[in-house]
Protein backbone atom coordinates (compact mmCIF):
# COMPACT_ATOMS: atom_id res chain seq x y z
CA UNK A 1 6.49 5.15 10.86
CA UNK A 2 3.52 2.42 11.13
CA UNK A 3 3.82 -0.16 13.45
CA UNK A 4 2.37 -3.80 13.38
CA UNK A 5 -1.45 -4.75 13.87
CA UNK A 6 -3.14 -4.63 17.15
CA UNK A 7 -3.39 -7.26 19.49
CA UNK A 8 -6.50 -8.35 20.82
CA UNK A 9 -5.94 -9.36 24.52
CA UNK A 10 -8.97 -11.31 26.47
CA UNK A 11 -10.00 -9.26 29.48
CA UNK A 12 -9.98 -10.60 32.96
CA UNK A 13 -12.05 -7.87 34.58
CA UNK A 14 -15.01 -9.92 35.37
CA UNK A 15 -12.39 -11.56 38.56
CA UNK A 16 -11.68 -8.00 39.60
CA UNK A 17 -8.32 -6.41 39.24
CA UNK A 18 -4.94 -7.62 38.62
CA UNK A 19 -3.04 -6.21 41.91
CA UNK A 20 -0.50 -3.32 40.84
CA UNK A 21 2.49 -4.45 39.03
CA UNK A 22 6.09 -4.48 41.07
CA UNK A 23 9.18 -3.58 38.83
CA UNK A 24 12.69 -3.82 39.52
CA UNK A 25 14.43 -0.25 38.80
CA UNK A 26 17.84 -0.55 37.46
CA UNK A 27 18.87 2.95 39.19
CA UNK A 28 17.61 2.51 42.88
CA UNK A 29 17.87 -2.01 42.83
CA UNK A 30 14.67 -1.64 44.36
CA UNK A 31 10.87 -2.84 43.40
CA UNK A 32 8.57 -0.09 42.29
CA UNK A 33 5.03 0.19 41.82
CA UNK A 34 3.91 3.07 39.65
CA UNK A 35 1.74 5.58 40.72
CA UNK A 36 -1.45 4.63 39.29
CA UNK A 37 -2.55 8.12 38.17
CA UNK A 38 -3.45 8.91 34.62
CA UNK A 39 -2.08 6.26 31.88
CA UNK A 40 1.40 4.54 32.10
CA UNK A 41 3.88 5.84 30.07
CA UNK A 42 6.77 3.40 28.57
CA UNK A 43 9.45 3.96 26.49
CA UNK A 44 11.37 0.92 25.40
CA UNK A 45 14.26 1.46 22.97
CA UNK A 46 13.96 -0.13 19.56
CA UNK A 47 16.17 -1.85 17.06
CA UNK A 48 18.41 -0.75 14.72
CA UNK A 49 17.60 -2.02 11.78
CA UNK A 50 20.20 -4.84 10.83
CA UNK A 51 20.07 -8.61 11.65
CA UNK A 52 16.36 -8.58 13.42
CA UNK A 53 15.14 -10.43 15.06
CA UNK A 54 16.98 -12.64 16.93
CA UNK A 55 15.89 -14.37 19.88
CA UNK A 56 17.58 -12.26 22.23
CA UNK A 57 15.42 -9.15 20.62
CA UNK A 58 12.14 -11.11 21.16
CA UNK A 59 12.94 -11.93 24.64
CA UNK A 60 13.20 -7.77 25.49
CA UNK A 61 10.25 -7.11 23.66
CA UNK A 62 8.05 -9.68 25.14
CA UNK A 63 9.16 -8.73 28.65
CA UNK A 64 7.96 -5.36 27.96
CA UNK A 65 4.86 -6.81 26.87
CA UNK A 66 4.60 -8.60 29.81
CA UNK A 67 4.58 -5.49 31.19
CA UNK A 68 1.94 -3.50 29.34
CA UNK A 69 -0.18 -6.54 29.85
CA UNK A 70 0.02 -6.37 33.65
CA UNK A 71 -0.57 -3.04 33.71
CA UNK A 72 -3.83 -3.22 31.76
CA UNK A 73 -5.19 -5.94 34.01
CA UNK A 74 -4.84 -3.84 37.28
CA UNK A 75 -6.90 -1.27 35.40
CA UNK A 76 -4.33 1.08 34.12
CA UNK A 77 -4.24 2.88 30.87
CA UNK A 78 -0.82 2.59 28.79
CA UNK A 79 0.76 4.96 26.68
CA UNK A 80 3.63 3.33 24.61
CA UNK A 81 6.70 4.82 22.57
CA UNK A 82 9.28 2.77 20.95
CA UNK A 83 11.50 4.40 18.51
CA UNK A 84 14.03 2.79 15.41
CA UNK A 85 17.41 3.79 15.10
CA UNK A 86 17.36 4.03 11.51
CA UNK A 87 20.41 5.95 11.11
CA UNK A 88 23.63 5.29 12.96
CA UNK A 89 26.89 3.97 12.38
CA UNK A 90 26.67 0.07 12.82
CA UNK A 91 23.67 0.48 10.17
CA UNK A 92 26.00 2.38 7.83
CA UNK A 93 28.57 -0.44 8.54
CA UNK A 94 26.20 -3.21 7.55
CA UNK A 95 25.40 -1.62 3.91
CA UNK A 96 29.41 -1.18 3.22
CA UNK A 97 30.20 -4.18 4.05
CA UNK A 98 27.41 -5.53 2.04
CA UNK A 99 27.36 -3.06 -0.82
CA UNK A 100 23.50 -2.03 -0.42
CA UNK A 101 22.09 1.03 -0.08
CA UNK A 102 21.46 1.64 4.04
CA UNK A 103 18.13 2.56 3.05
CA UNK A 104 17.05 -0.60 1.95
CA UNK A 105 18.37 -2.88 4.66
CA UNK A 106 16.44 -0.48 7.29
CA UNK A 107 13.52 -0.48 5.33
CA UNK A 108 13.56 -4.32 5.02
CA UNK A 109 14.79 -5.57 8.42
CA UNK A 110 12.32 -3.14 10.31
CA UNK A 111 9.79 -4.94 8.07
CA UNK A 112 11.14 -7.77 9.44
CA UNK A 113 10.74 -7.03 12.78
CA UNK A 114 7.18 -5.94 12.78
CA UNK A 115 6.66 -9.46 10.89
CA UNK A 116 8.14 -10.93 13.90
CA UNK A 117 6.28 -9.22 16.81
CA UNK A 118 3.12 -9.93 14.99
CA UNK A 119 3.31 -13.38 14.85
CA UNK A 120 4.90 -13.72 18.61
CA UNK A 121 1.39 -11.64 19.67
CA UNK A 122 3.61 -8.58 21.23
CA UNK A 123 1.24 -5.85 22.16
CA UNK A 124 2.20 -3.04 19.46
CA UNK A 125 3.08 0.59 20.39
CA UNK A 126 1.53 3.44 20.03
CA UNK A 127 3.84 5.29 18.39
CA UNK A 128 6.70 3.87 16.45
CA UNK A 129 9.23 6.48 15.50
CA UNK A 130 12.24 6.37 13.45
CA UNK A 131 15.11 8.42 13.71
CA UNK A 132 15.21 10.21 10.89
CA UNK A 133 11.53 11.37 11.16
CA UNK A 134 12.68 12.48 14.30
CA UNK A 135 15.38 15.28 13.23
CA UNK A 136 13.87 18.06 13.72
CA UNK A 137 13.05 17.40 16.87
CA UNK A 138 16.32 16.21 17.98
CA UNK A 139 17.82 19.56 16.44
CA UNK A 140 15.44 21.57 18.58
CA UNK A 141 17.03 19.61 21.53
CA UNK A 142 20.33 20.15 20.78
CA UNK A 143 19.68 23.36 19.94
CA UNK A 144 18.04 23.68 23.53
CA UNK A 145 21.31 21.90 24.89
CA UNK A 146 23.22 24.50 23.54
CA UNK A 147 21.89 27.39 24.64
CA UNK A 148 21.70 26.63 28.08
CA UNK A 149 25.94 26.15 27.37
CA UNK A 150 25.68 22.07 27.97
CA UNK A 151 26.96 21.25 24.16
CA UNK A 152 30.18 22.37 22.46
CA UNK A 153 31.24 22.14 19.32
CA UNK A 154 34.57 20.17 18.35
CA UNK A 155 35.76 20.34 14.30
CA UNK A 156 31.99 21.04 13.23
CA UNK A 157 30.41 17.87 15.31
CA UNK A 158 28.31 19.29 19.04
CA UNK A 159 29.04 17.20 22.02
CA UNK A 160 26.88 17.01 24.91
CA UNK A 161 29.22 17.91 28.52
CA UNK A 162 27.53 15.21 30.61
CA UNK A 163 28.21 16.84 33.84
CA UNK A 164 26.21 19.36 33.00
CA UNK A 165 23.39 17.09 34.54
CA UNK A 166 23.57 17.18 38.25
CA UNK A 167 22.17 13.47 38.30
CA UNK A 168 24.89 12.36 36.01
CA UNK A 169 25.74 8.23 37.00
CA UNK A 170 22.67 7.77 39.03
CA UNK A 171 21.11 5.88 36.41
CA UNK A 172 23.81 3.12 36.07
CA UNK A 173 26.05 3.90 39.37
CA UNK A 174 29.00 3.12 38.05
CA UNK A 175 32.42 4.30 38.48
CA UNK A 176 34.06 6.62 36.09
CA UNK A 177 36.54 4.14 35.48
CA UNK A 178 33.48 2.05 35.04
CA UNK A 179 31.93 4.57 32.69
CA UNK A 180 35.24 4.96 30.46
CA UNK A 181 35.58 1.68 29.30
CA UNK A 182 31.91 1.07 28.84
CA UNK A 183 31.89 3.77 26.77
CA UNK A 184 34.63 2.85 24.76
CA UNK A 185 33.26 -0.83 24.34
CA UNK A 186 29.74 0.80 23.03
CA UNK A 187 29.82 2.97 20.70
CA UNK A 188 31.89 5.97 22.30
CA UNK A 189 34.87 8.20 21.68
CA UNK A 190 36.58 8.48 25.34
CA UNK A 191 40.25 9.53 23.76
CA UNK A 192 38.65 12.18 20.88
CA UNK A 193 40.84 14.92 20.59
CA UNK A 194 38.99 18.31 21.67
CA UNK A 195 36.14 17.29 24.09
CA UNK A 196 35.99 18.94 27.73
CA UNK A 197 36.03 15.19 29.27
CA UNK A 198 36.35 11.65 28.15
CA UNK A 199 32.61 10.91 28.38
CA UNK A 200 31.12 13.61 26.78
CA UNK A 201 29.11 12.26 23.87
CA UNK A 202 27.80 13.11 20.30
CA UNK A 203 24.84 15.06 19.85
CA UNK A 204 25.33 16.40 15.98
CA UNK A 205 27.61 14.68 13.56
CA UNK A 206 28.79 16.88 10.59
CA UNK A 207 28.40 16.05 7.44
CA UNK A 208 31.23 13.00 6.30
CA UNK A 209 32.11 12.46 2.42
CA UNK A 210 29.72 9.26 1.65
CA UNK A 211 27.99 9.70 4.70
CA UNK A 212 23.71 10.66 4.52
CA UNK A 213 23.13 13.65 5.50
CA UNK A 214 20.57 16.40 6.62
CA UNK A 215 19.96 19.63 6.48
CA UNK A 216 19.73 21.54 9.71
CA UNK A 217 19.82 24.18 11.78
CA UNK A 218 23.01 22.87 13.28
CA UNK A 219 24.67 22.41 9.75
CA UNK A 220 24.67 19.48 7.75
CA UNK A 221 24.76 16.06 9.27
CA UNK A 222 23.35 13.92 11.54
CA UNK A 223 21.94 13.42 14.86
CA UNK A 224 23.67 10.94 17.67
CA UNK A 225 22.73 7.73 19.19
CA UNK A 226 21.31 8.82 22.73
CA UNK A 227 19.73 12.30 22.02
CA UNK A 228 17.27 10.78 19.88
CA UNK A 229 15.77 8.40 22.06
CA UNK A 230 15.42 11.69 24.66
CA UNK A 231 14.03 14.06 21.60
CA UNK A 232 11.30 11.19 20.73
CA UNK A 233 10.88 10.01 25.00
CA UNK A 234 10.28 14.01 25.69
CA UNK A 235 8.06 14.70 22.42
CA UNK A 236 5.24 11.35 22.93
CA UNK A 237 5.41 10.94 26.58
CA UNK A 238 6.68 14.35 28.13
CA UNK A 239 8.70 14.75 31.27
CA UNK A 240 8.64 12.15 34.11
CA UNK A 241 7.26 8.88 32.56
CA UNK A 242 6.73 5.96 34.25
CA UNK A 243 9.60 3.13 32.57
CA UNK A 244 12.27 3.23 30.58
CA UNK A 245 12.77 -0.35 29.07
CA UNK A 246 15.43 -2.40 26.71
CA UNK A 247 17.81 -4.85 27.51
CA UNK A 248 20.58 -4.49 30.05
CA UNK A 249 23.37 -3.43 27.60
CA UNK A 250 21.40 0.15 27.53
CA UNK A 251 22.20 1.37 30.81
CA UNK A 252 25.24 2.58 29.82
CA UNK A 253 26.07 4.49 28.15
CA UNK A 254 22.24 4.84 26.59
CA UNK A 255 20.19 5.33 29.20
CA UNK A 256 22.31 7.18 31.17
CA UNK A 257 23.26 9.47 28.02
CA UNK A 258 19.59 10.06 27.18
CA UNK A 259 18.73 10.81 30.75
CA UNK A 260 21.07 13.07 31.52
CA UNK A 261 20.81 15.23 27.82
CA UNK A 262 17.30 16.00 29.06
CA UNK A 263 17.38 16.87 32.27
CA UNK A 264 20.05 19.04 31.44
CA UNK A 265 17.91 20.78 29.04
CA UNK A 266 15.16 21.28 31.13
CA UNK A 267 16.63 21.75 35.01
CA UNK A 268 14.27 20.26 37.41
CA UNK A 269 12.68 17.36 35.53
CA UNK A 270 12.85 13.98 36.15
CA UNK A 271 13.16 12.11 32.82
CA UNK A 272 12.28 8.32 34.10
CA UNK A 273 10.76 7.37 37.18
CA UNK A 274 11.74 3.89 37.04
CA UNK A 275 14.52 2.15 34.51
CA UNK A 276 13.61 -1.50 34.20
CA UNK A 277 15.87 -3.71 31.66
CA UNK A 278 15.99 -7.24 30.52
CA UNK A 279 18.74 -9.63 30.70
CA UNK A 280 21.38 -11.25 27.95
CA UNK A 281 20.34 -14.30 25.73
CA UNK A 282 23.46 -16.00 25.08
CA UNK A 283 24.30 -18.99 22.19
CA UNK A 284 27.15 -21.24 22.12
CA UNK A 285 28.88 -20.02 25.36
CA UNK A 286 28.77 -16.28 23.75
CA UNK A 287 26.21 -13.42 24.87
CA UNK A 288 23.78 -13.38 21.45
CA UNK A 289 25.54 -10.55 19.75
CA UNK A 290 25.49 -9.44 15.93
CA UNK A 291 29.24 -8.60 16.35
CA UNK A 292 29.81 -12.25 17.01
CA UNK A 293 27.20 -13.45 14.54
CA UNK A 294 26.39 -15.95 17.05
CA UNK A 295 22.34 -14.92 16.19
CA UNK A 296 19.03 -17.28 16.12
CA UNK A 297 16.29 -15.41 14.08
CA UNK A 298 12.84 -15.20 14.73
CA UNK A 299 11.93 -15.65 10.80
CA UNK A 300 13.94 -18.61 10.70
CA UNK A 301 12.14 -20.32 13.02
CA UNK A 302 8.36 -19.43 11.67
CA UNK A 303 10.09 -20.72 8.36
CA UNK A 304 11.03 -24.08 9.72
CA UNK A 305 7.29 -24.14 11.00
CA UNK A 306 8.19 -24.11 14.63
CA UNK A 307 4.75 -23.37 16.84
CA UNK A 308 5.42 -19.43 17.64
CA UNK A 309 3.18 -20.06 20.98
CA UNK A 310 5.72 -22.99 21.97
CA UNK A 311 8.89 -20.01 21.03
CA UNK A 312 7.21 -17.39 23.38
CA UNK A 313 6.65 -19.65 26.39
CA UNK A 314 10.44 -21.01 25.77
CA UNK A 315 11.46 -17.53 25.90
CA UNK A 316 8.96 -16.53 29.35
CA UNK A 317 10.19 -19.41 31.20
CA UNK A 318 13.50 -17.22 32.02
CA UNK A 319 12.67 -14.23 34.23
CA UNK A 320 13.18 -11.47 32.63
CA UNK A 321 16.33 -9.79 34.01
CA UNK A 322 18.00 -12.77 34.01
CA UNK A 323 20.60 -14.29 31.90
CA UNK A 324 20.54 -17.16 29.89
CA UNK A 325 21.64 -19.39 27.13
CA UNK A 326 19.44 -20.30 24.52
CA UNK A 327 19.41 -24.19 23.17
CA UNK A 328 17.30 -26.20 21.32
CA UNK A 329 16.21 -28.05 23.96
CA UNK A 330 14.10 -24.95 25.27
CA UNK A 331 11.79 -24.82 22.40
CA UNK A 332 11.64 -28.86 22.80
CA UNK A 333 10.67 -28.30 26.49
CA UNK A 334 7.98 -25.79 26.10
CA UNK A 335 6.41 -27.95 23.25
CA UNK A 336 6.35 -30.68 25.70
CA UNK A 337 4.81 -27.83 28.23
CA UNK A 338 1.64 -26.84 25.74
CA UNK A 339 0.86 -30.39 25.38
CA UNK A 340 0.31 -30.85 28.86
CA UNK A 341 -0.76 -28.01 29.68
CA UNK A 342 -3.76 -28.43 26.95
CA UNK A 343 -4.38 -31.63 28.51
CA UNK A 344 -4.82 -30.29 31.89
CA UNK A 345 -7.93 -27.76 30.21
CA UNK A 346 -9.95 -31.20 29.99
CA UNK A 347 -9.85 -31.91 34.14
CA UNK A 348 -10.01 -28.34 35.82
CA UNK A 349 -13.08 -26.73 37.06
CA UNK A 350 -14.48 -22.65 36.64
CA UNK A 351 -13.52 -22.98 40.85
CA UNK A 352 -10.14 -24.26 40.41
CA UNK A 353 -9.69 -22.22 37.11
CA UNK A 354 -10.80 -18.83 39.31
CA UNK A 355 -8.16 -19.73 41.71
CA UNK A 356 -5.78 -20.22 38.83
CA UNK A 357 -6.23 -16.68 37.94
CA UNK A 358 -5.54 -15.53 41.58
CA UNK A 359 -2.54 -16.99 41.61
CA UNK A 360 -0.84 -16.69 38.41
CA UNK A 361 -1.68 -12.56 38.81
CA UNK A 362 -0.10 -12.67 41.89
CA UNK A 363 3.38 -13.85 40.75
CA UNK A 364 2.88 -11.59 37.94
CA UNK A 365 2.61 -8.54 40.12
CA UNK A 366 6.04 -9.33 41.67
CA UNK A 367 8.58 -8.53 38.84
CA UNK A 368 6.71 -10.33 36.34
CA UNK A 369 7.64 -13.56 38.07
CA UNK A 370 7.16 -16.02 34.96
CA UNK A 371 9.53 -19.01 36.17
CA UNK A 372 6.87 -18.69 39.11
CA UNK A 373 4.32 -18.60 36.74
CA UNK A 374 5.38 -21.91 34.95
CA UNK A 375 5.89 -23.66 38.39
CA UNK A 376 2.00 -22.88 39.17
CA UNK A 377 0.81 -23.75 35.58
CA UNK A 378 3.09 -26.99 35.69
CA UNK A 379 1.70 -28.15 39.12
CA UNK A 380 -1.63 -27.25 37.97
CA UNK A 381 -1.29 -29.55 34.38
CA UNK A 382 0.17 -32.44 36.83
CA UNK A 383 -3.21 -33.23 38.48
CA UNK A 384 -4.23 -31.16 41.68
CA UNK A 385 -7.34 -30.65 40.41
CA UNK A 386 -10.45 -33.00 39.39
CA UNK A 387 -12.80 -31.29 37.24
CA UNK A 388 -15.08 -31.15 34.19
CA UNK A 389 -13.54 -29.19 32.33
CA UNK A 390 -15.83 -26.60 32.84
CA UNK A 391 -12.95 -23.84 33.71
CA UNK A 392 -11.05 -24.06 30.47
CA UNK A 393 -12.10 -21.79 28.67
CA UNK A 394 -10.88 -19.31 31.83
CA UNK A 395 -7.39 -20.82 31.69
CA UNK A 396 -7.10 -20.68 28.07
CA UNK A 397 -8.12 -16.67 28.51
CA UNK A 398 -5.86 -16.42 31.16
CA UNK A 399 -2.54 -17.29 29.76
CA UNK A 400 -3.75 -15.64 26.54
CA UNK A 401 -4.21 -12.39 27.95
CA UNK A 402 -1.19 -12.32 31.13
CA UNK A 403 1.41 -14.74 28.60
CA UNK A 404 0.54 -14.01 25.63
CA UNK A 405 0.42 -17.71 25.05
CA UNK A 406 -2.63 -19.71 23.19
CA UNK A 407 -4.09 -23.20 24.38
């Protein structure tokens, strides 16, 4: 599957290096800083391919951008996966309800999407994988799974005994309780007849009357949610990358799932180093959800002409993990921010431009600090300096290449 056109992001290198990025990692509630030895792997999991893209999808995807970014200006290579659920049940639900084929709406809303990115300037990645392209790799998995005597089969579908993985909950470190009704809220099957224990969760789904279908190995039928996002994770990036991304809603029972399926399958790896996930965009008092319909697109907004620049730096002014409610008046404010902002380019020198870089890296490097990062830029626009305007064009490179944001 292609993915959208490349980026091209101003280098800073000529005012040394960025200092190493510092990550908060869902599973320890600690900072990390990667190791800095060969490139960066990241894999951030990617839509399915209904109702994209809403605000609270460009909000993930930028932070992870944010991310690659800072990575690239401390001097580190990145290698970057991000896959598209392309088959799966709330995708199937869509074209019912709707009465089109589920091929088209995937084909057309991942369209969509890359449309999207594009225009918001979100670095690409390497490899963009669908699920279905993916099958017979996520057969060999489960095929893996069960011979080691991790999956079982119940009436023709294979489950996946999560206990089988030593490290089972460490991801999330929740309670079982916890765990239960999580799973039930997203997607699981806690109370199926047949499985070994209430969390145990699909790997192969047999074949269904109206249901696509595929030829396998394991029968006919289809793969489940969280052993494709390890089959794809294990095939691009191998064992032990360096982040796992998407928004908060994926710890569990996603990340955990996919965690756990391949560690299980190969004893001894670690399948993440660090799990880093961004926070909930809510709208009218709900969390942004397509269950609630309560969505702001993306498109909508480049149709109504709004200034996609002004949209990103309305969406970076929230950390990243936090979250947030989205209004009108944020777009309003961060138009309001540009203009200033521009008008600060005309009355900063390269000195006080140089020390802008300093500065803004710094808060960068601690959990992609961008509320910090506004602060500085804000106090900076207000009139510290006196110049000639001789450092713009280093400001305007700056924020292009750390924000992704245009002067």
């Amino acid at each position: 599957m292609r993915a959208w056109e490349k980026v091209t992001v101003p280098s800073l290198e000529r005012f040394g290096r960025a200092p190493a990025v510092r990550i908060h990692d869902t599973a320890t509630g600690r900072l990390r800083t990667s190791d800095g030895r060969g490139p960066a792997g990241l894999y951030v999991c990617g839509i399915t391919p209904y109702d994209a893209t809403h605000i609270g999808h460009a909000a993930t995807y930028i932070a992870f951008d944010l991310l690659i970014r800072s990575w690239r200006d401390a001097g580190r290579e990145v290698r970057y996966v991000q896959n598209v659920t392309d088959i799966d049940d709330p995708l199937l639900e869509r074209a019912q309800r709707d009465g089109e084929d589920w091929r088209n709406i995937a084909e057309r809303e991942t369209e969509r999407f890359r449309s999207d990115m594009e225009a918001l300037r979100v670095i690409p990645p390497d490899d963009y994988v669908g699920a279905v392209e993916s099958i017979p790799v996520i057969v060999e998995l489960v095929q893996e799974l069960s011979h080691l005597g991790h999956a079982y089969d119940v009436d023709g579908d294979v489950y996946f005994a999560v206990h089988s993985d030593p490290a089972f909950g460490t991801v999330s470190n929740l309670t079982e309780p916890e765990m239960i009704e999580l799973f039930a809220a997203r997607g699981g099957d806690p109370e199926r007849p047949g499985k070994k224990h209430p969390l145990d969760c699909l790997l192969w789904r047999a074949e269904r009357p109206g249901e696509p279908a595929w030829d396998s190995a394991l029968g006919r039928g289809r793969p489940g949610w969280h052993v494709e996002c390890s089959a794809i994770a294990l095939g691009h990036l191998g064992e032990g990358f360096d982040v796992q991304g998407g928004g908060s809603d994926l710890v569990f029972p996603h990340h955990e799932m996919s965690a756990s399926e391949s560690q299980a399958a190969f004893p001894g790896i670690t399948f993440a180093k660090v799990y880093m996930h961004a926070g909930m965009v809510a709208y009218e008092g709900e969390k942004m959800s397509k269950s609630l319909g309560n969505l702001v697109f993306v498109s909508k907004l480049r149709e109504e002409d709004v200034d996609v620049d002004a949209l990103r730096l309305a969406l970076v002014t929230h950390h990243y993990r936090s979250n947030w409610e989205w209004t009108s008046a944020d777009l309003e404010r961060a138009r309001q921010r540009l203009t200033a902002w521009r008008t600060g380019l005309a009355i900063t020198n390269v000195q006080q431009a140089e020390q802008l870089v300093a500065t803004v890296r710094a808060a960068l490097a601690q959990d992609l600090d961008t509320p910090r990062v506004v602060k500085i830029l804000d106090d900076w626009a207000e009139g510290w300096h006196r110049g000639d305007g001789s450092g713009a064009d280093i400001i305007r490179e700056l924020l292009d290449a750390r924000l992704g944001i245009r002067l």
